[in-house]
PDB file of N, CA and C in Angstrom:
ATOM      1  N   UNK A   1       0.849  -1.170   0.000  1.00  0.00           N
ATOM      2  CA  UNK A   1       0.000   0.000   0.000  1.00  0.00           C
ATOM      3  C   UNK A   1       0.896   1.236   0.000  1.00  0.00           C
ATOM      4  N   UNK A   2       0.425   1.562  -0.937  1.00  0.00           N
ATOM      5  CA  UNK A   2       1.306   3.229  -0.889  1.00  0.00           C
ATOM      6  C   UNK A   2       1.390   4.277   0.320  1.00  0.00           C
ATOM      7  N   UNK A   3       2.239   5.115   0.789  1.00  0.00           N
ATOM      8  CA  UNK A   3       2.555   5.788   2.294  1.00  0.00           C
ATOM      9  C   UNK A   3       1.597   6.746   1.947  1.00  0.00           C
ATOM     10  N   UNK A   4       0.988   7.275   0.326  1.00  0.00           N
ATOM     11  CA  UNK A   4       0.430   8.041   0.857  1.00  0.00           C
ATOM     12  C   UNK A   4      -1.492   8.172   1.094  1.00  0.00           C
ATOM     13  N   UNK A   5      -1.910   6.473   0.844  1.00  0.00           N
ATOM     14  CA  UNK A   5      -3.169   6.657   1.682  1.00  0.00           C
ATOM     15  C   UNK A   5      -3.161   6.209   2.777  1.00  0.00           C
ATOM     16  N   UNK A   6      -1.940   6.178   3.538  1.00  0.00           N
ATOM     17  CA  UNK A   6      -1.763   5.591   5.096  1.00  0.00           C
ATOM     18  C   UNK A   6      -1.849   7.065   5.449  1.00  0.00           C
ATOM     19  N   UNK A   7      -0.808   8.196   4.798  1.00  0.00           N
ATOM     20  CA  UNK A   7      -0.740   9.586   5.576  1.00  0.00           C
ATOM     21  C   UNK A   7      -2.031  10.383   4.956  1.00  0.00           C
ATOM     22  N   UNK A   8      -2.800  10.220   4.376  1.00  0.00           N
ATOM     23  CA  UNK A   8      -3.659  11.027   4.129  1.00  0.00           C
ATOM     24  C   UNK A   8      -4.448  11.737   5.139  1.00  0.00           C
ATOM     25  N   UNK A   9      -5.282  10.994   6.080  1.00  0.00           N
ATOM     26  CA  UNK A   9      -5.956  11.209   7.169  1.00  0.00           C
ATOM     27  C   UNK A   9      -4.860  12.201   7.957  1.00  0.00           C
ATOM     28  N   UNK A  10      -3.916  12.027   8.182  1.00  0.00           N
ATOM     29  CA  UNK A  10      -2.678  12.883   9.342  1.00  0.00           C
ATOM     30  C   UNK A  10      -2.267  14.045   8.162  1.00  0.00           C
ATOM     31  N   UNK A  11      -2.820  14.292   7.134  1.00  0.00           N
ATOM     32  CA  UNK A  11      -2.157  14.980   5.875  1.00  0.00           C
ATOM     33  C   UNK A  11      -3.355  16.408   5.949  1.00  0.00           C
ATOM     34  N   UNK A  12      -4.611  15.679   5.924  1.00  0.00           N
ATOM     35  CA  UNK A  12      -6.389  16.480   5.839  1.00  0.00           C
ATOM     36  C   UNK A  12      -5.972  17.432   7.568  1.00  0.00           C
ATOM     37  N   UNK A  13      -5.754  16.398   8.162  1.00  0.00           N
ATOM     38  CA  UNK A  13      -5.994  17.012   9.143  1.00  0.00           C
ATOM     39  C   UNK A  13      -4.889  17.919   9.657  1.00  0.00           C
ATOM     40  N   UNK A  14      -3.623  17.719   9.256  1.00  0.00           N
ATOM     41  CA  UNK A  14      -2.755  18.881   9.632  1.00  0.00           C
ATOM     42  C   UNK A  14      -2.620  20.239   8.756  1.00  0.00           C
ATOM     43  N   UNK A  15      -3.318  19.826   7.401  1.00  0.00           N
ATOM     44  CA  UNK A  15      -3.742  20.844   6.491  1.00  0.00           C
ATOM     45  C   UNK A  15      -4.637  21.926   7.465  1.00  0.00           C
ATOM     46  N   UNK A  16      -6.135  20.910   8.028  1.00  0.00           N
ATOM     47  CA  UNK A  16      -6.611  21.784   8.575  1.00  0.00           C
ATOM     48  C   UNK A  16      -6.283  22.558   9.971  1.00  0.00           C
ATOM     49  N   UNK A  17      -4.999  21.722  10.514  1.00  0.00           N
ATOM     50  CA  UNK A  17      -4.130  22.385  12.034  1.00  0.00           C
ATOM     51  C   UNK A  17      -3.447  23.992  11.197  1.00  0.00           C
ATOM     52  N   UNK A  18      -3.168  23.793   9.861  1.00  0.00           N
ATOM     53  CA  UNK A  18      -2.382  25.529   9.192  1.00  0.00           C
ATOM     54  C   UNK A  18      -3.117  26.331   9.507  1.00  0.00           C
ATOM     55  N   UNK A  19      -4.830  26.489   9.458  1.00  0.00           N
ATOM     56  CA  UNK A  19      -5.237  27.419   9.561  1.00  0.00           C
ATOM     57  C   UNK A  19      -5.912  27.760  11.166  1.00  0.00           C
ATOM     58  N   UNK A  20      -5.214  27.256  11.596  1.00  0.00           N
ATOM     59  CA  UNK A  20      -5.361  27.641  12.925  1.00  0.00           C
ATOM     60  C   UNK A  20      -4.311  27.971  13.989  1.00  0.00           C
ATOM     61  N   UNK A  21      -3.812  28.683  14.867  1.00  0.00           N
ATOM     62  CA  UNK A  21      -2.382  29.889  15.229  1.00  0.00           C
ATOM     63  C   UNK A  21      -2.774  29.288  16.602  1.00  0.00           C
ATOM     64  N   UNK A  22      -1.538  28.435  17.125  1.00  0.00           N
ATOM     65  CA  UNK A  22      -1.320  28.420  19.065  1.00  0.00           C
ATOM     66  C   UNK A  22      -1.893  29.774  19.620  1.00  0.00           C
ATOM     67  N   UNK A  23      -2.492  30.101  20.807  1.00  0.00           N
ATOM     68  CA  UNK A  23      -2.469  30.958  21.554  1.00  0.00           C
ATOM     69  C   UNK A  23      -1.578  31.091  22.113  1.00  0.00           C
ATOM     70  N   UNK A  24      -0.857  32.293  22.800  1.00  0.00           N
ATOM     71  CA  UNK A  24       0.008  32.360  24.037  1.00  0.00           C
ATOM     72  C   UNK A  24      -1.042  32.067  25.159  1.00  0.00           C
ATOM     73  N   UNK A  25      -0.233  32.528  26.218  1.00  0.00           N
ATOM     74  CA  UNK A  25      -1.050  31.254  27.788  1.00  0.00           C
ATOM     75  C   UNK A  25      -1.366  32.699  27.955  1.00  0.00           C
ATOM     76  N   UNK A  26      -1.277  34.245  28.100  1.00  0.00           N
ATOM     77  CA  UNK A  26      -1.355  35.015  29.083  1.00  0.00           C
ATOM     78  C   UNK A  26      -2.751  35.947  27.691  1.00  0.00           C
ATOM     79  N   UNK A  27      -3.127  35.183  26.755  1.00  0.00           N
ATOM     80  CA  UNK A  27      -3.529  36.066  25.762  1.00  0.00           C
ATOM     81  C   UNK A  27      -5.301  36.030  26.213  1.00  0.00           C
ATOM     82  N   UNK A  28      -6.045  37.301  25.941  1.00  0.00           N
ATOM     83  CA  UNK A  28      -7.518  37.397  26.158  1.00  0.00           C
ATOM     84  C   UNK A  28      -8.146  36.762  25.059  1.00  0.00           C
ATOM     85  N   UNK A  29      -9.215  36.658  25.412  1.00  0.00           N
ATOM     86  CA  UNK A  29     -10.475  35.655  24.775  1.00  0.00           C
ATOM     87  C   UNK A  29     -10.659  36.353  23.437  1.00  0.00           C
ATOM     88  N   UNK A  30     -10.145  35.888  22.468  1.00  0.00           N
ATOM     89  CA  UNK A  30      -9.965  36.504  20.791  1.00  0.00           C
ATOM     90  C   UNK A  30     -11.643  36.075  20.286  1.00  0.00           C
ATOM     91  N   UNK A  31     -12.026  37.369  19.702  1.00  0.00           N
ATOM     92  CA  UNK A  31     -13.440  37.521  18.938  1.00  0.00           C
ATOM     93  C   UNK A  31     -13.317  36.952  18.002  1.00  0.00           C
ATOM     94  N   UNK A  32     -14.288  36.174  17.181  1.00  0.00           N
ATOM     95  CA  UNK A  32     -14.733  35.939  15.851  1.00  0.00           C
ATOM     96  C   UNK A  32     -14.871  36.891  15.006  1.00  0.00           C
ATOM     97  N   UNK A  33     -14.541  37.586  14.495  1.00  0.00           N
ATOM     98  CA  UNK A  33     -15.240  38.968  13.827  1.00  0.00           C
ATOM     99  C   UNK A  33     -15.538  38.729  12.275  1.00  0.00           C
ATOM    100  N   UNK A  34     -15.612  37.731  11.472  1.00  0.00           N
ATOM    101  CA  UNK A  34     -15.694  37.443  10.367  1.00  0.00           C
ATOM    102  C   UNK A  34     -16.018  36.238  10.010  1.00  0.00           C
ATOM    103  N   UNK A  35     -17.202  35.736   8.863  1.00  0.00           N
ATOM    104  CA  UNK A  35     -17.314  34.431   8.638  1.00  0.00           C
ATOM    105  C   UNK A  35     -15.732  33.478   8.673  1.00  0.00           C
ATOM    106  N   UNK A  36     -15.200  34.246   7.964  1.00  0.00           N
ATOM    107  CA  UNK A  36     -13.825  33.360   8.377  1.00  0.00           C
ATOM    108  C   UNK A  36     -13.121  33.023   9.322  1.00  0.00           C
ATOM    109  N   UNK A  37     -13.144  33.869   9.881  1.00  0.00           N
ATOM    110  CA  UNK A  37     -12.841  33.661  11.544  1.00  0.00           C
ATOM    111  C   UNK A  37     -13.293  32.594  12.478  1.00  0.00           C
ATOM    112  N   UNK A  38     -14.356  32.693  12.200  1.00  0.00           N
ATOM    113  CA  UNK A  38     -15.532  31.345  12.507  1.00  0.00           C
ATOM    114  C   UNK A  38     -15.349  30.101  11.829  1.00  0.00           C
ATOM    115  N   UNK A  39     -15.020  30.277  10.513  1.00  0.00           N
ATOM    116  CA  UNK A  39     -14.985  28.651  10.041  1.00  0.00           C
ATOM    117  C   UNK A  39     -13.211  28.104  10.142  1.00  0.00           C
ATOM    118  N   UNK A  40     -12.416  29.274  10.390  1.00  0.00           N
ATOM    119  CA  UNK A  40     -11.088  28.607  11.178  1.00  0.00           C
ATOM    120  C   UNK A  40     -11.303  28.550  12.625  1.00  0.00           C
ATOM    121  N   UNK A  41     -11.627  29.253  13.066  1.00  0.00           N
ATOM    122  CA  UNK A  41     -12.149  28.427  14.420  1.00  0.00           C
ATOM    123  C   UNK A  41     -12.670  27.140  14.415  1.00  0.00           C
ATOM    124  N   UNK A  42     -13.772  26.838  13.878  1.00  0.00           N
ATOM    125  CA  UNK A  42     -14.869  25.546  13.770  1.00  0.00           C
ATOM    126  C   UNK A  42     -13.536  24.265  13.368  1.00  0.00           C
ATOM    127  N   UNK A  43     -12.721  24.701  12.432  1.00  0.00           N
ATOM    128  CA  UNK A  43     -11.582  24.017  12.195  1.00  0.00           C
ATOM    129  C   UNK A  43     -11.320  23.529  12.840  1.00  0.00           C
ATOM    130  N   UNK A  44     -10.376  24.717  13.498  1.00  0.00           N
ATOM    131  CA  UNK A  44      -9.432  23.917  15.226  1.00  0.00           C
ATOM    132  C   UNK A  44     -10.109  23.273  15.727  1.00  0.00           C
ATOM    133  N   UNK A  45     -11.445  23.504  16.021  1.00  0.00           N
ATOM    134  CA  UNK A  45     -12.085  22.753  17.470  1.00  0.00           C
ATOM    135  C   UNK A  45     -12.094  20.945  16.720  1.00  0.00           C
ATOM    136  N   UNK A  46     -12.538  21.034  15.226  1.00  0.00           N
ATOM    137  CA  UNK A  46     -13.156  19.752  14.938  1.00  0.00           C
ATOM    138  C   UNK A  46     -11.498  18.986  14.786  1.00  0.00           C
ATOM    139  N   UNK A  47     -10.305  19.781  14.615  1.00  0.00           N
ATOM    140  CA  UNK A  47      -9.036  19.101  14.295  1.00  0.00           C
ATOM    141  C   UNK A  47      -8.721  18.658  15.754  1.00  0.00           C
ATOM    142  N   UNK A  48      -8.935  19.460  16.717  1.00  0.00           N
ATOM    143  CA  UNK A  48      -8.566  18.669  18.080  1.00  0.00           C
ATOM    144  C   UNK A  48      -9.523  18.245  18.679  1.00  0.00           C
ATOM    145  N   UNK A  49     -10.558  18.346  18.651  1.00  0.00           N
ATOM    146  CA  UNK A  49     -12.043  16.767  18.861  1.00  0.00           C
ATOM    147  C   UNK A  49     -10.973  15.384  18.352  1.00  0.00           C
ATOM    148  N   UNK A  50     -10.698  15.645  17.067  1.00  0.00           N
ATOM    149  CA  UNK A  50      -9.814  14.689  16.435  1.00  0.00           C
ATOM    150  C   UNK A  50      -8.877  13.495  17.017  1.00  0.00           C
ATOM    151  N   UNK A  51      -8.142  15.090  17.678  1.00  0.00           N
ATOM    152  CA  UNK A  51      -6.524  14.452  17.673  1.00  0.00           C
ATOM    153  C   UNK A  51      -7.184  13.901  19.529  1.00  0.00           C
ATOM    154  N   UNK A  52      -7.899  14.397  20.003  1.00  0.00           N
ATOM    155  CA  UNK A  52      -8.168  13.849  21.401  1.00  0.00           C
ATOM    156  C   UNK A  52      -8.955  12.701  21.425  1.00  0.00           C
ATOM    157  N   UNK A  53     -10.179  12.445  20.221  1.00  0.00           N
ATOM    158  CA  UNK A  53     -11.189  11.356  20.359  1.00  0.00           C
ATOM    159  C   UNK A  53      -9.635   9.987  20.354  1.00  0.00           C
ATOM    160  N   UNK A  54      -8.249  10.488  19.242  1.00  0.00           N
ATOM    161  CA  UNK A  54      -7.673   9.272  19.219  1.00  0.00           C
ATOM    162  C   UNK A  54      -6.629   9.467  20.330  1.00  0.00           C
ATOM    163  N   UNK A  55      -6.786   9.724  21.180  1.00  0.00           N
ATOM    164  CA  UNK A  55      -6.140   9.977  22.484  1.00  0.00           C
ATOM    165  C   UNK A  55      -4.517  10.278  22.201  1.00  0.00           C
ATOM    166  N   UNK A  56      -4.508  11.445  21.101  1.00  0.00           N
ATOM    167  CA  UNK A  56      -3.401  11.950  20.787  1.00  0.00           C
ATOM    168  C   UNK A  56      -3.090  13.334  22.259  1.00  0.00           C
ATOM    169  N   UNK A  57      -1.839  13.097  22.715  1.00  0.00           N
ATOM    170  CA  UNK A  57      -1.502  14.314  23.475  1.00  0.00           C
ATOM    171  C   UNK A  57      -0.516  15.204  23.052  1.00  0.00           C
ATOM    172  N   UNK A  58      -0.843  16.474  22.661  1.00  0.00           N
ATOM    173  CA  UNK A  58       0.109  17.577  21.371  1.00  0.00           C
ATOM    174  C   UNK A  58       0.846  18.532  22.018  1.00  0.00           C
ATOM    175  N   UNK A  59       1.471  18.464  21.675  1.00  0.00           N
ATOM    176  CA  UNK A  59       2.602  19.697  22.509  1.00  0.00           C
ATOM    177  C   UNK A  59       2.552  20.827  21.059  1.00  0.00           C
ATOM    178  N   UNK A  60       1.158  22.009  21.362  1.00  0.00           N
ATOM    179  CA  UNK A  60       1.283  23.133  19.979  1.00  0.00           C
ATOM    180  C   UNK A  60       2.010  23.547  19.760  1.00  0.00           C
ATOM    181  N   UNK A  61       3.000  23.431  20.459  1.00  0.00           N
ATOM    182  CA  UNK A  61       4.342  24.444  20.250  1.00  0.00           C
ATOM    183  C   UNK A  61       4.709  23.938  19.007  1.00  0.00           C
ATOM    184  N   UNK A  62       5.348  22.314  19.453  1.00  0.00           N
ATOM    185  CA  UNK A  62       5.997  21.418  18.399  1.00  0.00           C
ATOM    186  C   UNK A  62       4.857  21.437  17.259  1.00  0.00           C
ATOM    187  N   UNK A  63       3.754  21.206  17.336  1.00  0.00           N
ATOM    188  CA  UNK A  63       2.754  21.174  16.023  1.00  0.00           C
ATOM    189  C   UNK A  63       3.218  22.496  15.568  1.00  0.00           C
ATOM    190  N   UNK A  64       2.641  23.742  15.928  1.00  0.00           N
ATOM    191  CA  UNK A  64       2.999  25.004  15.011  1.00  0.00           C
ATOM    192  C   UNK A  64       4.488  24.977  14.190  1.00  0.00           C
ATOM    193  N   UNK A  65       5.534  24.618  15.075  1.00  0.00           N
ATOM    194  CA  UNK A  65       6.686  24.581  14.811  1.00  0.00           C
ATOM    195  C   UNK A  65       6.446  24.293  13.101  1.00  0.00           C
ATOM    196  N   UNK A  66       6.155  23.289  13.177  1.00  0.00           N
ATOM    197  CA  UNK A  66       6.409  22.151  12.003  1.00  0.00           C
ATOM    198  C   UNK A  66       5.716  22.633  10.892  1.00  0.00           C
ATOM    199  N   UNK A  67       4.576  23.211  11.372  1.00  0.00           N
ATOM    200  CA  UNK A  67       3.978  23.856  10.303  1.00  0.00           C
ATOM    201  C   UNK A  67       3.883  25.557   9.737  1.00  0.00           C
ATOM    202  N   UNK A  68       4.608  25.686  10.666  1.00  0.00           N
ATOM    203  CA  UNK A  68       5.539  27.144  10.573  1.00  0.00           C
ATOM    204  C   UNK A  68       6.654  26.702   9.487  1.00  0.00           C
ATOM    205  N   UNK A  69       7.270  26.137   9.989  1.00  0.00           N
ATOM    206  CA  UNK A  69       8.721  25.770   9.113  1.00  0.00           C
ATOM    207  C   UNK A  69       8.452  25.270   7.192  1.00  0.00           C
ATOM    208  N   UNK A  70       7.259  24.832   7.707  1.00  0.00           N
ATOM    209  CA  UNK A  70       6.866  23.922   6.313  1.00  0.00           C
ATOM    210  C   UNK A  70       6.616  25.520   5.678  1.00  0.00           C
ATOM    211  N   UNK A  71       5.560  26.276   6.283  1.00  0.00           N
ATOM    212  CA  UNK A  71       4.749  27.704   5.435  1.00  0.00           C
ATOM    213  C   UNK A  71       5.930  28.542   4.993  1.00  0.00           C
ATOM    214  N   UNK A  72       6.925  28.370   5.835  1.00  0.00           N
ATOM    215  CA  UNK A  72       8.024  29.346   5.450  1.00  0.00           C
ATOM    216  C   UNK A  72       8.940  28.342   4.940  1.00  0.00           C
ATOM    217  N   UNK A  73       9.144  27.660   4.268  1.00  0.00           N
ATOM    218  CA  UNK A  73      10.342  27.246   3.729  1.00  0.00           C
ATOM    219  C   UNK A  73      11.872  27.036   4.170  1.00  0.00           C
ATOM    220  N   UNK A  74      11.516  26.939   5.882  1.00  0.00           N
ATOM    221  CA  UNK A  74      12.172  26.504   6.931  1.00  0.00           C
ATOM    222  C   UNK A  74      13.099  24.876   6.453  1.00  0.00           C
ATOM    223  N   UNK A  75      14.188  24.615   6.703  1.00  0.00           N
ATOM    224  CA  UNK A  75      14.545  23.101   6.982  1.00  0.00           C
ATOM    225  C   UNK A  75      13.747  22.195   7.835  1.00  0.00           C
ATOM    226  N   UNK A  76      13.383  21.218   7.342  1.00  0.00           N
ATOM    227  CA  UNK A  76      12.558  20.408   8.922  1.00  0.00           C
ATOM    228  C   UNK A  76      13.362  19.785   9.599  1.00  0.00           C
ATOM    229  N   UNK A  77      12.850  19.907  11.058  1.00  0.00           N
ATOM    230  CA  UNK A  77      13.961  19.071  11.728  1.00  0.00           C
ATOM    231  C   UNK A  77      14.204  17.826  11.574  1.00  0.00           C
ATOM    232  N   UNK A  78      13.615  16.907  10.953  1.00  0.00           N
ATOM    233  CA  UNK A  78      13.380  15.506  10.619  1.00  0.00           C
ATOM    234  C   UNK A  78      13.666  15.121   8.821  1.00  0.00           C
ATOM    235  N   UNK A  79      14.132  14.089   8.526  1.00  0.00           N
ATOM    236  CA  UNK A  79      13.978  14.251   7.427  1.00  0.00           C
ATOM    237  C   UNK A  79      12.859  13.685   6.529  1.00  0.00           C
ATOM    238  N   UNK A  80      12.137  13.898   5.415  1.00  0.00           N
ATOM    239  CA  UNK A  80      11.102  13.386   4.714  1.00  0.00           C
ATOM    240  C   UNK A  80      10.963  11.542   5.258  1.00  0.00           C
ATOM    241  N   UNK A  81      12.051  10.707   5.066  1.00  0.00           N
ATOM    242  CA  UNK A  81      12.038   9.463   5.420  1.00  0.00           C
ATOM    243  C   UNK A  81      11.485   9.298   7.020  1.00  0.00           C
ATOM    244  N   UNK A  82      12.334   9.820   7.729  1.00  0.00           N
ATOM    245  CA  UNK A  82      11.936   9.856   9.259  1.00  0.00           C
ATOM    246  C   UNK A  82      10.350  10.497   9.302  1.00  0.00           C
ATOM    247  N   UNK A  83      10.178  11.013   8.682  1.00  0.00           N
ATOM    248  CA  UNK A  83       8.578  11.909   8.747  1.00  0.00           C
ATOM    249  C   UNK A  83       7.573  10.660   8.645  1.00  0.00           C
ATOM    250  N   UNK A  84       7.821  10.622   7.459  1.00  0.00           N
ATOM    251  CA  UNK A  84       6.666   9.465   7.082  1.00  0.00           C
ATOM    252  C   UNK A  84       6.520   7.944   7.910  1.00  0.00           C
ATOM    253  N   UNK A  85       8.100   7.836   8.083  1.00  0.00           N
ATOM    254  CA  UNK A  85       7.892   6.472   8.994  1.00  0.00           C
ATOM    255  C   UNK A  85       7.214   7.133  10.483  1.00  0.00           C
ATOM    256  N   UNK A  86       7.802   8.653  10.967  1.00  0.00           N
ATOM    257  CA  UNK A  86       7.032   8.526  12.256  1.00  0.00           C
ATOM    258  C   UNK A  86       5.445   8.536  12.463  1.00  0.00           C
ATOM    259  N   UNK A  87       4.765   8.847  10.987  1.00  0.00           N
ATOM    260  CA  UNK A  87       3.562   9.111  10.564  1.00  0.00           C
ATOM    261  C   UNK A  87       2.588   7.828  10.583  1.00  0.00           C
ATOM    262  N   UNK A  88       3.747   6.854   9.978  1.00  0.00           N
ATOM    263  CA  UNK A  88       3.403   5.779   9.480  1.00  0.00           C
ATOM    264  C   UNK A  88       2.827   4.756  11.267  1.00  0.00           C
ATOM    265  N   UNK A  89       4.265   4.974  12.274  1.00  0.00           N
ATOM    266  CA  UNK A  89       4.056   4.492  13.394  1.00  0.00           C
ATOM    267  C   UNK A  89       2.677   4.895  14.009  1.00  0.00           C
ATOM    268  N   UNK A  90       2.793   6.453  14.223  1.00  0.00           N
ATOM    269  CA  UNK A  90       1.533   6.957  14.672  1.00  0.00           C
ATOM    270  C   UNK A  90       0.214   6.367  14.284  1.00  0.00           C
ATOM    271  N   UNK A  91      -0.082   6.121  13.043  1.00  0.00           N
ATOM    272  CA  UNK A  91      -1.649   6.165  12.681  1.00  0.00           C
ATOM    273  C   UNK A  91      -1.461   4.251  12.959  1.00  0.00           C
ATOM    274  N   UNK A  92      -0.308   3.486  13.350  1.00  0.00           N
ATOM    275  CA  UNK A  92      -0.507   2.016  13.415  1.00  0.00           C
ATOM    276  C   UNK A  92      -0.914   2.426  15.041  1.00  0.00           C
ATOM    277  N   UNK A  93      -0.275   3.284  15.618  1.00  0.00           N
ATOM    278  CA  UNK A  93      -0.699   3.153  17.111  1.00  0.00           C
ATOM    279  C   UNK A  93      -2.046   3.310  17.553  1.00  0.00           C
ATOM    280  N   UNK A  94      -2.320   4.500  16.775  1.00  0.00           N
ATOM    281  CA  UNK A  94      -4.257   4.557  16.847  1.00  0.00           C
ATOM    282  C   UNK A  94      -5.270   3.483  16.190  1.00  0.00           C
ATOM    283  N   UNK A  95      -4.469   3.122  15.231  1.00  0.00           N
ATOM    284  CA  UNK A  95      -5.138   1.624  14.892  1.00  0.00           C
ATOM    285  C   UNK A  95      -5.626   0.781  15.889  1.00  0.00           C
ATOM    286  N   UNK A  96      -4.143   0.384  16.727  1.00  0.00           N
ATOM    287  CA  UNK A  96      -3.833  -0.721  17.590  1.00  0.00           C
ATOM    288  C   UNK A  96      -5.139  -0.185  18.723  1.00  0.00           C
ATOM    289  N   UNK A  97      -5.232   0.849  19.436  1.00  0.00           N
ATOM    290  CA  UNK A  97      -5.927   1.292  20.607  1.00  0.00           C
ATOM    291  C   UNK A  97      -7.161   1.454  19.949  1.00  0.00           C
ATOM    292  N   UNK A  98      -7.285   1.705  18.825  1.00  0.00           N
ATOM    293  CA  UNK A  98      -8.725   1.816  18.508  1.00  0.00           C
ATOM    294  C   UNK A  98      -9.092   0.104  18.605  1.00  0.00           C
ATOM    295  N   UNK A  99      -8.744  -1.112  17.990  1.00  0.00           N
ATOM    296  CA  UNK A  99      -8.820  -2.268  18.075  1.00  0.00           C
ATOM    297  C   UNK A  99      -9.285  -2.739  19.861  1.00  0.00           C
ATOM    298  N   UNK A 100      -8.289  -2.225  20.457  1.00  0.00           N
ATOM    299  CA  UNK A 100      -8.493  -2.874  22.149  1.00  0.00           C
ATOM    300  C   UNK A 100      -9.661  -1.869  22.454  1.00  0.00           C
ATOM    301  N   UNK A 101      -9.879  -0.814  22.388  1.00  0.00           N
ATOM    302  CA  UNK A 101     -11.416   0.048  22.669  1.00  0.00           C
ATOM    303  C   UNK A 101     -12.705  -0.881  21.738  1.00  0.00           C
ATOM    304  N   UNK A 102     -12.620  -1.610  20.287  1.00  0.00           N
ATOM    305  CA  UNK A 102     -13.907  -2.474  19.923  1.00  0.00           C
ATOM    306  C   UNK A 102     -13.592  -3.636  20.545  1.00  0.00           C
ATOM    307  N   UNK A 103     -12.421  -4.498  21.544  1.00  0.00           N
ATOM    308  CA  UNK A 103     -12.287  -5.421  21.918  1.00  0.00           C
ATOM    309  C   UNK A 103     -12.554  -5.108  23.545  1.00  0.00           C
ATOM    310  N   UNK A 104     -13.051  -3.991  24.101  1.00  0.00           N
ATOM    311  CA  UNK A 104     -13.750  -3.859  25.681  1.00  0.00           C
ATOM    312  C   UNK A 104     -12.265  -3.938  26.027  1.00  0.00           C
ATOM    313  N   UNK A 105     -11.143  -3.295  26.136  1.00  0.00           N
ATOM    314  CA  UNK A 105     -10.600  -3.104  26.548  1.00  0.00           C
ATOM    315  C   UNK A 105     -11.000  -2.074  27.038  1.00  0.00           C
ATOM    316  N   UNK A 106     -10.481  -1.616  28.666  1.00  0.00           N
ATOM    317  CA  UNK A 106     -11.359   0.075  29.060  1.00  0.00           C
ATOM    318  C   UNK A 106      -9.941   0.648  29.652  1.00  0.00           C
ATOM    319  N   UNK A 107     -10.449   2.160  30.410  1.00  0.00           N
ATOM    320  CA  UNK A 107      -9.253   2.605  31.171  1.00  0.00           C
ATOM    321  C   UNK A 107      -9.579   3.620  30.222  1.00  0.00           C
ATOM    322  N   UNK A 108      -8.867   5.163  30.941  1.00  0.00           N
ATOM    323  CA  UNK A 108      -8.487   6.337  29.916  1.00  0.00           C
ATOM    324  C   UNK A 108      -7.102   6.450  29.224  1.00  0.00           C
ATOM    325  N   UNK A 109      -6.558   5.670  30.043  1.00  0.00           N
ATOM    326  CA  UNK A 109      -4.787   5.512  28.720  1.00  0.00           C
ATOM    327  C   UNK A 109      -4.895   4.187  28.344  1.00  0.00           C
ATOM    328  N   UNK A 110      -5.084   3.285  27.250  1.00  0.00           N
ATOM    329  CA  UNK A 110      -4.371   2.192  26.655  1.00  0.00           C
ATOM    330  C   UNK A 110      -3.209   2.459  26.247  1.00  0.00           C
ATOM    331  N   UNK A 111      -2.428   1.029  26.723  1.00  0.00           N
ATOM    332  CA  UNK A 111      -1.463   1.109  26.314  1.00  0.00           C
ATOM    333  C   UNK A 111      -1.048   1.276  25.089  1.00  0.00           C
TER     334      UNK A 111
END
């Protein structure tokens, strides 16, 4: 199977992590002021519903990073090979835990 309908799903969805900007921790409650505003908002929320329904835990820093670097034509810290295989690991790990969650496995962390 080709790497890239394994990364597609982690591909849609970090597409839709670009249009959405980390907050700082000390920053006030930012308005909607534009249909657009609103449907990148609606974004974020449905991209991290996402990344939490698969009990992903994100450090935004490192997410923005990456997709900072990519928008600007930054070096990545990783290389294309290492990317995809860590991509590749990831979506086998949510596989695996999604499997033990239809097999009644319970608990809030699987292993």
């Amino acid at each position: 199977m080709p790497h890239t309908s394994i990364l597609s799903p982690f591909l849609l969805i970090l597409t839709g992590m670009c249009l959405i900007a980390a907050p700082s921790h000390g920053e006030e409650r930012q308005q909607l002021n534009s249909s657009g505003d609103k449907i990148q908002y609606a974004i974020g929320v449905e991209v991290a519903r996402n990344f939490k329904n698969q009990g992903l835990e994100l450090n935004l820093d490192l997410v923005t990073k990456g997709m900072r670097d990519v928008l600007s034509g930054e070096k990545l810290l990783v290389s294309e090979k290492e990317l995809r295989s860590i991509l590749i690991s990831v979506q086998s790990d949510i596989r695996r835990k999604q499997s033990l969650v239809r097999q009644g496995v319970t608990g809030n962390k699987i292993p």
